[in-house]
Protein backbone atom coordinates (compact mmCIF):
# COMPACT_ATOMS: atom_id res chain seq x y z
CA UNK A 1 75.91 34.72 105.59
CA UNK A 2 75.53 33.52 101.68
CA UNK A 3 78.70 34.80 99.26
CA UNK A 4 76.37 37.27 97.50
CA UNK A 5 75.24 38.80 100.68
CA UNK A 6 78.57 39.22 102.07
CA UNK A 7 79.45 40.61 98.80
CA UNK A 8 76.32 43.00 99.22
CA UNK A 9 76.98 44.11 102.56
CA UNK A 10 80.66 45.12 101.38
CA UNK A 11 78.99 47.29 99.10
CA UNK A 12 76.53 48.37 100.95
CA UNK A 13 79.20 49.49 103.28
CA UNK A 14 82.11 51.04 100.82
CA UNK A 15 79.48 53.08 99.41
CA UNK A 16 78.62 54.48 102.80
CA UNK A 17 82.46 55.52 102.89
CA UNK A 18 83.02 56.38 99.78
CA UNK A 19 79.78 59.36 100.11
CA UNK A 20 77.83 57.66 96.57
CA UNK A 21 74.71 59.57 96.92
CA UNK A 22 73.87 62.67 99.36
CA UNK A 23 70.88 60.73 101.34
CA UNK A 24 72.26 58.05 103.62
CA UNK A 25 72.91 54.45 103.05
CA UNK A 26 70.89 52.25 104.27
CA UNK A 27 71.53 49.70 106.48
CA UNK A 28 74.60 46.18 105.52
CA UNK A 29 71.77 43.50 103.95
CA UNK A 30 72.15 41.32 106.71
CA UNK A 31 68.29 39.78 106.78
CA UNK A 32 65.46 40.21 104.74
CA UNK A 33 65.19 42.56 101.73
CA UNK A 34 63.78 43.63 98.85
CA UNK A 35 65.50 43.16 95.42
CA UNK A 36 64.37 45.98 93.51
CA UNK A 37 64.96 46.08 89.68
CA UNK A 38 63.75 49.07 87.45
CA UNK A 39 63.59 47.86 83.47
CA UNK A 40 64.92 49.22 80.71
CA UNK A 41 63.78 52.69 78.96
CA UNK A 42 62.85 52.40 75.88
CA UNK A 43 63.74 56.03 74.51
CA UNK A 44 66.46 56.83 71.92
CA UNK A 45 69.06 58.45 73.68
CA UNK A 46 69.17 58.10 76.69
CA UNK A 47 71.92 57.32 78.05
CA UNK A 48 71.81 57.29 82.04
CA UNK A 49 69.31 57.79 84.44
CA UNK A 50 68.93 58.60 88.17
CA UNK A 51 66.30 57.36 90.16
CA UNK A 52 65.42 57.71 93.95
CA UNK A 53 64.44 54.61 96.51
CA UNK A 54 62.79 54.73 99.13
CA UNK A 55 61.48 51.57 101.31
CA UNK A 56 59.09 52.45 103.90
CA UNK A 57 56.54 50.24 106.51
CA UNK A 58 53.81 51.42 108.95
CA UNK A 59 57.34 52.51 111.30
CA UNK A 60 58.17 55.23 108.92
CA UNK A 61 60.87 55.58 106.38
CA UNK A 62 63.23 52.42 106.26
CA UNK A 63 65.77 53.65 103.86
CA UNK A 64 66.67 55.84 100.88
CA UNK A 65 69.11 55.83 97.99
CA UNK A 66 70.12 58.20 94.91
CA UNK A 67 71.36 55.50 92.49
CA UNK A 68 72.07 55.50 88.44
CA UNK A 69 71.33 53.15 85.93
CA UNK A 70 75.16 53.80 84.45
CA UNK A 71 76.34 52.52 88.29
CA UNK A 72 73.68 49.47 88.81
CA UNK A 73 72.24 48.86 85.62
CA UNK A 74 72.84 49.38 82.11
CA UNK A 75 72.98 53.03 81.32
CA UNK A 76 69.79 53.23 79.01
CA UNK A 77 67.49 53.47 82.23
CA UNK A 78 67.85 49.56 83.90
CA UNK A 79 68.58 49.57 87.60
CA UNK A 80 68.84 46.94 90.15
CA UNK A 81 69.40 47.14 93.71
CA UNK A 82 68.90 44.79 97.32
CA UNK A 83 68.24 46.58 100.38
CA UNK A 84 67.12 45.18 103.86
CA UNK A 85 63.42 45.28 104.57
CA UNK A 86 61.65 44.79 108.27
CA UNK A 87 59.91 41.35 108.19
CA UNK A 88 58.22 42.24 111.52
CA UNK A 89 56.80 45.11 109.99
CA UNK A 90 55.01 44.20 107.35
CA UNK A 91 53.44 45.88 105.31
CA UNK A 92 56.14 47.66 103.41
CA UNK A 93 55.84 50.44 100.01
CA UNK A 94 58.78 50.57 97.66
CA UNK A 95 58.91 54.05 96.36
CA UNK A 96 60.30 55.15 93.02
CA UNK A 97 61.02 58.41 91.31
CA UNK A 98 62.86 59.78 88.17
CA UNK A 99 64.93 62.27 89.17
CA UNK A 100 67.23 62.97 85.77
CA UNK A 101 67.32 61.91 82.49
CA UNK A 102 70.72 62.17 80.69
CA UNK A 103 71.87 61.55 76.90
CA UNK A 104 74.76 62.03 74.90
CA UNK A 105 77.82 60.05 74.78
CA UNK A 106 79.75 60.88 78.30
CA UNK A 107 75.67 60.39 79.87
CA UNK A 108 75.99 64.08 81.56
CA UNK A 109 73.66 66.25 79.18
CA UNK A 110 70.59 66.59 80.84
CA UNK A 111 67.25 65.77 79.16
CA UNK A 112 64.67 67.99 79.85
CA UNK A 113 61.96 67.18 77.02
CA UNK A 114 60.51 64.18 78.94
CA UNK A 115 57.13 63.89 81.45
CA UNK A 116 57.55 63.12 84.75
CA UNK A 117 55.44 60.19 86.21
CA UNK A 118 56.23 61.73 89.59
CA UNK A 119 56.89 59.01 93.03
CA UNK A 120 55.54 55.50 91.99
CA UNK A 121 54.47 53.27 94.85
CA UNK A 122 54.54 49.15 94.93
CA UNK A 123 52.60 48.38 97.50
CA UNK A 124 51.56 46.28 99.73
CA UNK A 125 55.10 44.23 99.40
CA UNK A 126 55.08 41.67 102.03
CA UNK A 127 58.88 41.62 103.49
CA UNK A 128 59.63 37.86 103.93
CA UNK A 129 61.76 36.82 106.90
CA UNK A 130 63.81 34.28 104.09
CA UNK A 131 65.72 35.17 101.04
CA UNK A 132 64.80 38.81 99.09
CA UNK A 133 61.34 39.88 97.60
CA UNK A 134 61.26 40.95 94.33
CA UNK A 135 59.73 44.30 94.12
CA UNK A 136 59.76 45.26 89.66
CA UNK A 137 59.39 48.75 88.31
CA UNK A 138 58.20 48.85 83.81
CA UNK A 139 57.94 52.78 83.27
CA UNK A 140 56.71 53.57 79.90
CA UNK A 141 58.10 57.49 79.82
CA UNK A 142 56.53 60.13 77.43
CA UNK A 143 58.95 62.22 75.62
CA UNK A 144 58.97 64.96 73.11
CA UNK A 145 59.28 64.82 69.78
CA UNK A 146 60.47 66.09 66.35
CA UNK A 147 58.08 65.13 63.53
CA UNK A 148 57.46 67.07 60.72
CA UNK A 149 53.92 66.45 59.91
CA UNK A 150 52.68 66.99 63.74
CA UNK A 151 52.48 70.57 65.23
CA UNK A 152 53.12 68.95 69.15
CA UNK A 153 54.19 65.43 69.12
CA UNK A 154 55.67 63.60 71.86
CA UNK A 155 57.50 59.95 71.61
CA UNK A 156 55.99 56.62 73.88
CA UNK A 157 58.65 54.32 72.91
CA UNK A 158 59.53 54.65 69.25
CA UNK A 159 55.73 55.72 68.48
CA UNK A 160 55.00 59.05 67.41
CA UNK A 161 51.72 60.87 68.47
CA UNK A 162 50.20 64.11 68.32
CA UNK A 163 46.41 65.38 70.20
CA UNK A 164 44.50 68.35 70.49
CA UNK A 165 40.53 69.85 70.49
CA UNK A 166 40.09 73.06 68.61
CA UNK A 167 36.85 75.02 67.63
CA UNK A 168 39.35 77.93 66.16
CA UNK A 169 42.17 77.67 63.22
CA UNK A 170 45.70 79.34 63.99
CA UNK A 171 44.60 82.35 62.80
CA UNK A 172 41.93 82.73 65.55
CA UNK A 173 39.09 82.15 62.56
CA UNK A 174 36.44 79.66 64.30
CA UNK A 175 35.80 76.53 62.48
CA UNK A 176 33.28 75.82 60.46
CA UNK A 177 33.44 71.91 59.52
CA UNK A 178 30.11 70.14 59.37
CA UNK A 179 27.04 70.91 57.33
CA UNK A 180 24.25 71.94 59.75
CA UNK A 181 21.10 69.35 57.79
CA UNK A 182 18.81 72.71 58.04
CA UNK A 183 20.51 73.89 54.78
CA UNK A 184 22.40 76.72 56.22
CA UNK A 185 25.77 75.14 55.11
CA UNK A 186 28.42 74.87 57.47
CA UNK A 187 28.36 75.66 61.41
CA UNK A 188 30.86 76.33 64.19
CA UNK A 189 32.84 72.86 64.84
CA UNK A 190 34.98 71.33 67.70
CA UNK A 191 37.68 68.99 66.57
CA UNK A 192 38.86 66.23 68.77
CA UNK A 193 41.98 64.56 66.94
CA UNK A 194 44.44 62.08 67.68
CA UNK A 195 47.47 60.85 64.72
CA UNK A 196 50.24 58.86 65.73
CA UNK A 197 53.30 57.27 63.91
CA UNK A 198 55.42 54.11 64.44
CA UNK A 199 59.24 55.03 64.18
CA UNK A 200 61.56 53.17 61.72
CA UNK A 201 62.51 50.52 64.35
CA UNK A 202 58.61 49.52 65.18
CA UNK A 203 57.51 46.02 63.57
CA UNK A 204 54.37 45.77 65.01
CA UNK A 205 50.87 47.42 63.96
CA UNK A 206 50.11 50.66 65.57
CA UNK A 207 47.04 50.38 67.66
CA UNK A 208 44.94 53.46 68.97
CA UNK A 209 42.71 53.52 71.91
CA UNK A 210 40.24 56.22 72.98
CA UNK A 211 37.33 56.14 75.34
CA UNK A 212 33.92 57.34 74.48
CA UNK A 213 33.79 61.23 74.82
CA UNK A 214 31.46 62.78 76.64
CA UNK A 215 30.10 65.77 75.69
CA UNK A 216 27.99 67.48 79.14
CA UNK A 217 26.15 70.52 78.68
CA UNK A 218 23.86 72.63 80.96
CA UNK A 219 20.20 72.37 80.00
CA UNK A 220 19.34 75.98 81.70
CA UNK A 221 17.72 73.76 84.71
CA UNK A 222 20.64 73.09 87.01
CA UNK A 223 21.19 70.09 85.39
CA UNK A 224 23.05 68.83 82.57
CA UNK A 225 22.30 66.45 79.34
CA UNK A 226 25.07 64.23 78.25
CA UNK A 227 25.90 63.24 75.18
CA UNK A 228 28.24 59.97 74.29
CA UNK A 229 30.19 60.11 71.28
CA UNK A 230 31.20 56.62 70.32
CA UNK A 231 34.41 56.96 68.17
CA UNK A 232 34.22 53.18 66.61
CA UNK A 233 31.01 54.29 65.02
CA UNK A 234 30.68 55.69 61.19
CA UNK A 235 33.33 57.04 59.59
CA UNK A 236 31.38 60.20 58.55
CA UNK A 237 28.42 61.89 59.25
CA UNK A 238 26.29 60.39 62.68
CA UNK A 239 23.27 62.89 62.86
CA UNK A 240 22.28 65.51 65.07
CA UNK A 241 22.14 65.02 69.16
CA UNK A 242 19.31 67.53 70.12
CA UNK A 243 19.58 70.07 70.99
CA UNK A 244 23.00 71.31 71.26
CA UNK A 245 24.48 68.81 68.44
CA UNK A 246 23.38 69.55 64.97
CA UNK A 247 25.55 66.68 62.98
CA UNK A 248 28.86 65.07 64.95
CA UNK A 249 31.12 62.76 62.84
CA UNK A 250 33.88 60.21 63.25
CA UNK A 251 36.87 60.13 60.63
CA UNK A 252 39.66 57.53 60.78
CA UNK A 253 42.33 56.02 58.31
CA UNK A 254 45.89 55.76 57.34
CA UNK A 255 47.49 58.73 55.79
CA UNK A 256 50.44 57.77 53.58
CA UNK A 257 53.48 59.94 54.06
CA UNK A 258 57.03 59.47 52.87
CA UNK A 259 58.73 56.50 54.52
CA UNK A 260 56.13 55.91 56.89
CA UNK A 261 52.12 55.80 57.98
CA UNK A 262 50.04 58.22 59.62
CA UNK A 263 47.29 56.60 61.75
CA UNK A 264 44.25 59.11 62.82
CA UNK A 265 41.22 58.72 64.75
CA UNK A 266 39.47 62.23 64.68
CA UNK A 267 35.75 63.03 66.17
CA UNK A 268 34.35 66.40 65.15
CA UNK A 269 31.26 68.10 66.66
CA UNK A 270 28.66 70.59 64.98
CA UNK A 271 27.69 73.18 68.02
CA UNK A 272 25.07 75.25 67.65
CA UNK A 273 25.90 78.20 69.60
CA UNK A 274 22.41 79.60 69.80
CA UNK A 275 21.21 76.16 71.37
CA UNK A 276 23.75 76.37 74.17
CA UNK A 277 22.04 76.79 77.33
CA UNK A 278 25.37 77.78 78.96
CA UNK A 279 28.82 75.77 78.70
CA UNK A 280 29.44 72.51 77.79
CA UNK A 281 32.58 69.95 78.59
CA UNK A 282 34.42 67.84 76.42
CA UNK A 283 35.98 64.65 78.40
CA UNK A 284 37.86 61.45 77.23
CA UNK A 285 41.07 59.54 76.95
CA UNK A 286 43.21 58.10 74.65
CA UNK A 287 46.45 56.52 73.90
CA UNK A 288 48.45 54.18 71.74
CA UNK A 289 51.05 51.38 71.43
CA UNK A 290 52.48 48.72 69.41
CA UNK A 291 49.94 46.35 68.67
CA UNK A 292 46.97 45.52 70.24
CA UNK A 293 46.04 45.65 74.27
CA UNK A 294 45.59 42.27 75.70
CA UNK A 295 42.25 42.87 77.97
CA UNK A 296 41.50 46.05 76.38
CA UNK A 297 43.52 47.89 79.05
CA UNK A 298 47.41 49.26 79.15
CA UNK A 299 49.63 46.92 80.39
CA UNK A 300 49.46 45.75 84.10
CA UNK A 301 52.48 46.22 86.32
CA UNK A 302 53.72 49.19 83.61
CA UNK A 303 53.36 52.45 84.11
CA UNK A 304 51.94 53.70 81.03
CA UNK A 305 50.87 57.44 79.38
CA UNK A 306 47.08 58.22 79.29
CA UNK A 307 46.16 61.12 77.10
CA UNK A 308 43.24 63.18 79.18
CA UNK A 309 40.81 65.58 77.65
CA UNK A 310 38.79 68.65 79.38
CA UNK A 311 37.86 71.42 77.68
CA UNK A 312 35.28 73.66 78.27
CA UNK A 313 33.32 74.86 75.45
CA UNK A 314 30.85 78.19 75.49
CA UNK A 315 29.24 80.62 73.02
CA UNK A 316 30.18 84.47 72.28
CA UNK A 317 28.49 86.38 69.36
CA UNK A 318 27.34 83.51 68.19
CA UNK A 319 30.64 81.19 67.31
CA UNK A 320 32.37 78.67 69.95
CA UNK A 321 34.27 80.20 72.79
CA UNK A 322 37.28 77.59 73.54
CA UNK A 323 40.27 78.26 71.50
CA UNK A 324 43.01 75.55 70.86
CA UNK A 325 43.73 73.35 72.92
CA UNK A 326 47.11 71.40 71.37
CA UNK A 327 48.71 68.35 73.59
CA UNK A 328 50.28 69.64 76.87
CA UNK A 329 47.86 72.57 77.61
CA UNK A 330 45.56 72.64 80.08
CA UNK A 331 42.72 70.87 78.26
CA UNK A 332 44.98 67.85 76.85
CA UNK A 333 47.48 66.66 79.64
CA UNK A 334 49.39 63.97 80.08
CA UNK A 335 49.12 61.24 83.08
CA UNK A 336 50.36 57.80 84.12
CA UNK A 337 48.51 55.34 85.06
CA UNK A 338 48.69 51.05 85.25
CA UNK A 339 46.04 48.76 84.10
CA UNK A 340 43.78 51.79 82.68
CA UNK A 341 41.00 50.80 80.57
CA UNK A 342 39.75 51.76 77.19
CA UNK A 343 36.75 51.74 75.29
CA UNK A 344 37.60 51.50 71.44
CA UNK A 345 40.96 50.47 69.99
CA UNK A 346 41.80 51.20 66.04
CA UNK A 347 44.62 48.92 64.40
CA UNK A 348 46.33 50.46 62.32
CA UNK A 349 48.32 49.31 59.10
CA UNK A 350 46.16 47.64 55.58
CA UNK A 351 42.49 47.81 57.09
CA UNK A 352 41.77 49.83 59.54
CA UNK A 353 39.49 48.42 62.37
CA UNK A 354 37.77 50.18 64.98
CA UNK A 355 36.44 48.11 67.63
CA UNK A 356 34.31 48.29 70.73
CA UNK A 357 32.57 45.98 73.54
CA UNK A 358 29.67 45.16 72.08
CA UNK A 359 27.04 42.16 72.33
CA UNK A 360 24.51 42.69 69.36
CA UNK A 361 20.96 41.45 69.50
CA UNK A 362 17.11 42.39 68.10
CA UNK A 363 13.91 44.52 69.35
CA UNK A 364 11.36 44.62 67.31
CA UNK A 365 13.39 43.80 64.31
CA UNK A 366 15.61 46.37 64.57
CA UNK A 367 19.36 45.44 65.36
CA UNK A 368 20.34 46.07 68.82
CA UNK A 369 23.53 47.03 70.52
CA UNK A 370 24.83 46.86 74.31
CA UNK A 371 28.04 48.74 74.20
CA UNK A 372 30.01 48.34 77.36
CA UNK A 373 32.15 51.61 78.11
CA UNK A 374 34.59 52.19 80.80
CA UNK A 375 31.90 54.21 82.64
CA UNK A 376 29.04 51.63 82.56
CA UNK A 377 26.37 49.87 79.51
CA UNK A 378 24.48 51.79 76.99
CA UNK A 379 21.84 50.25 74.89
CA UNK A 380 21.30 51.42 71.10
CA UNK A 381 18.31 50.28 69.29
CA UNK A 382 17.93 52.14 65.57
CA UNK A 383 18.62 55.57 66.03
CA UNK A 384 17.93 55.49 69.59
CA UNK A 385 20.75 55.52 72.43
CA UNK A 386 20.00 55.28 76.26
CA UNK A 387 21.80 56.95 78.88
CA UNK A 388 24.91 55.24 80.46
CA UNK A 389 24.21 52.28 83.32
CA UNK A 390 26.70 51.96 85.93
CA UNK A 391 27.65 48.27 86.05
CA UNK A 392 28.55 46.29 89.37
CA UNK A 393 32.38 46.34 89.81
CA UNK A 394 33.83 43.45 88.11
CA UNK A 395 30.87 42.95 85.88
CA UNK A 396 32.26 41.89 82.25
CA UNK A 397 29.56 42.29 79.16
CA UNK A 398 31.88 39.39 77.09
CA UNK A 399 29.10 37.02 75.48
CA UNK A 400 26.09 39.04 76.98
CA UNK A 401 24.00 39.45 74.19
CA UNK A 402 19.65 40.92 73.66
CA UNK A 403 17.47 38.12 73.23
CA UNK A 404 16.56 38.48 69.13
């Protein structure tokens, strides 16, 4: 037996006397394990953390541990840990879930403002009969947050955001936004809006991603029509979608505020309540970090916050029946999720960019677009959009262009 692993097994076993946790030890690390390390968290005070392990194989439940980052890490979230894995029982899932958040000086005030990611699972993680396996845990935690100029903000790592879809105003008074082109002035509007801030510690440019929406409505048939709304379009007015839609526009910027920059990326939707057939459903995604996405997708191996958006959207006495709908309600949730793609991304900070997938061509002398979206390939020619085409998995539109 190596130094360190003597050294571990000690441990391994003084813990076991001493009672550190309430679930039981698991076995000295006499053979094969997995060497488990949790990164830091990147939230202002925090100043412990306590996370559950659990190593499991096709057997059943290996071990489990209650540990702290302030007794195997750092305090601000980092944890390591080696435990003993069953080579001959391959494969094996590495389990991980935040049980506490704690701040304050002495670490023992509880944080409660924070979303859980709930268990996350590495696996397959092949237990090798030599040396340890490194098994790595990058949690990117949502928490909320104080901001004056937001109504519900919450804080991804020194960025500040806030979402929501509305059709009413705070007062219950439905919205009336766009100018309806048949001349009778303004008409009932849903609001999609996301605005996010970089904290005073954030270098880099904040960069906003969002997903086409996708506006389904029944067409009194059974069926539905769908309408895409493609955020990196405009900014303003984009035209009617018949026949629901009578004008939809995209607005997007930097907002100067004291000491710091507002970035917004805001879609807003001209519903004709007479035209509705029944309901219809708003759906998307969004989120936002520092700087750009490499591959146009959240980090791999991190789990990382994905903004989700469902609401439902009728008609009663002729306005838009679906309220407000601010970040954390049932229409705009939070989940985690790794690798998760996204449409559009918006830099933020001097010009503002927007910036899909698309490969640009000619028909008939009118410019052409394919615009690849996390649900498949549209085609745009003019004025004129086609439905959505699923696309074989692993299918990439990079350099696929219409033949001008």
């Amino acid at each position: 037996m190596t130094t360190r692993r003597a050294l571990l097994a000690a441990s391994a076993l003084a813990l076991a006397a001493c009672g550190a946790g309430d679930s039981p030890s698991p076995p000295a690390d006499t053979g094969p394990g997995v060497r488990i390390a949790v990164a830091p968290l990147s939230l202002p005070g925090v100043t412990d953390a306590e996370y559950t392990l659990v190593v499991s194989n096709p057997g059943g439940e290996v071990w489990r541990k209650t540990l702290t980052s302030r007794g195997y890490g750092d305090g601000s979230g980092a944890l390591s840990y080696v435990g003993p894995c069953d080579a001959a029982a391959n494969p094996h899932t590495v389990t991980l879930t935040v049980d506490h958040l704690y701040g304050g000086t002495d670490g023992t005030t509880e944080l409660t403002d924070w979303v859980d990611p709930g268990p996350i699972a590495k696996t397959p993680i092949t237990c090798a009969a030599q040396g340890d396996t490194p098994v790595d845990f990058e949690l990117t935690l949502l928490r909320a947050a104080s901001q004056g100029f937001f109504d519900i903000a919450v804080d991804l790592e020194d960025l500040f955001c806030s979402a929501k879809v509305d059709c009413t105003y705070d007062d219950g008074a439905p919205i009336h936004l766009l100018h309806d082109p048949d001349g009778s002035g303004r008409g009932p509007t849903l609001v999609a809006a996301l605005a996010c801030t970089a904290g005073p510690n954030e270098v880099e440019a904040t960069a906003l991603h969002l997903s086409a929406l996708k506006l389904s409505c029944d067409d009194g048939q059974g069926g539905q029509r769908v309408h895409w709304l493609l955020p990196f379009e405009g900014p303003g007015n984009l035209g009617p979608r018949a026949p629901e839609v009578f004008q939809h526009a995209v607005y997007r910027g930097v907002e100067a505020l004291p000491n710091v920059s507002k970035c917004y990326w805001n879609t807003a939707i001209g519903l004709d309540p007479d035209a509705l057939a029944g309901s219809c459903r708003l759906t998307g995604k969004a989120t936002v970090s520092a700087g750009p996405f490499p591959d146009d997708r959240t980090p791999a191996g991190r789990v990382y916050p994905v903004i989700d958006i469902d609401v439902a959207v009728g008609a009663q006495g002729g306005e838009l029946d679906c309220g407000q709908h601010p970040l954390g309600s049932a229409g705009v949730t939070v989940r985690y999720a790794e690798g998760e793609r996204f449409d559009f991304e918006q830099v933020c900070g001097g010009d503002t960019v927007a910036r899909g997938l698309r490969a640009c061509g000619a028909v008939d002398g009118q410019g052409a677009e394919m615009i690849g979206l996390d649900a498949g390939v549209l085609v745009r020619v003019g004025d004129a959009t086609s439905p959505v085409y699923p696309v074989p998995a692993g299918a990439v539109l990079d350099g696929c262009c219409l033949p001008e």
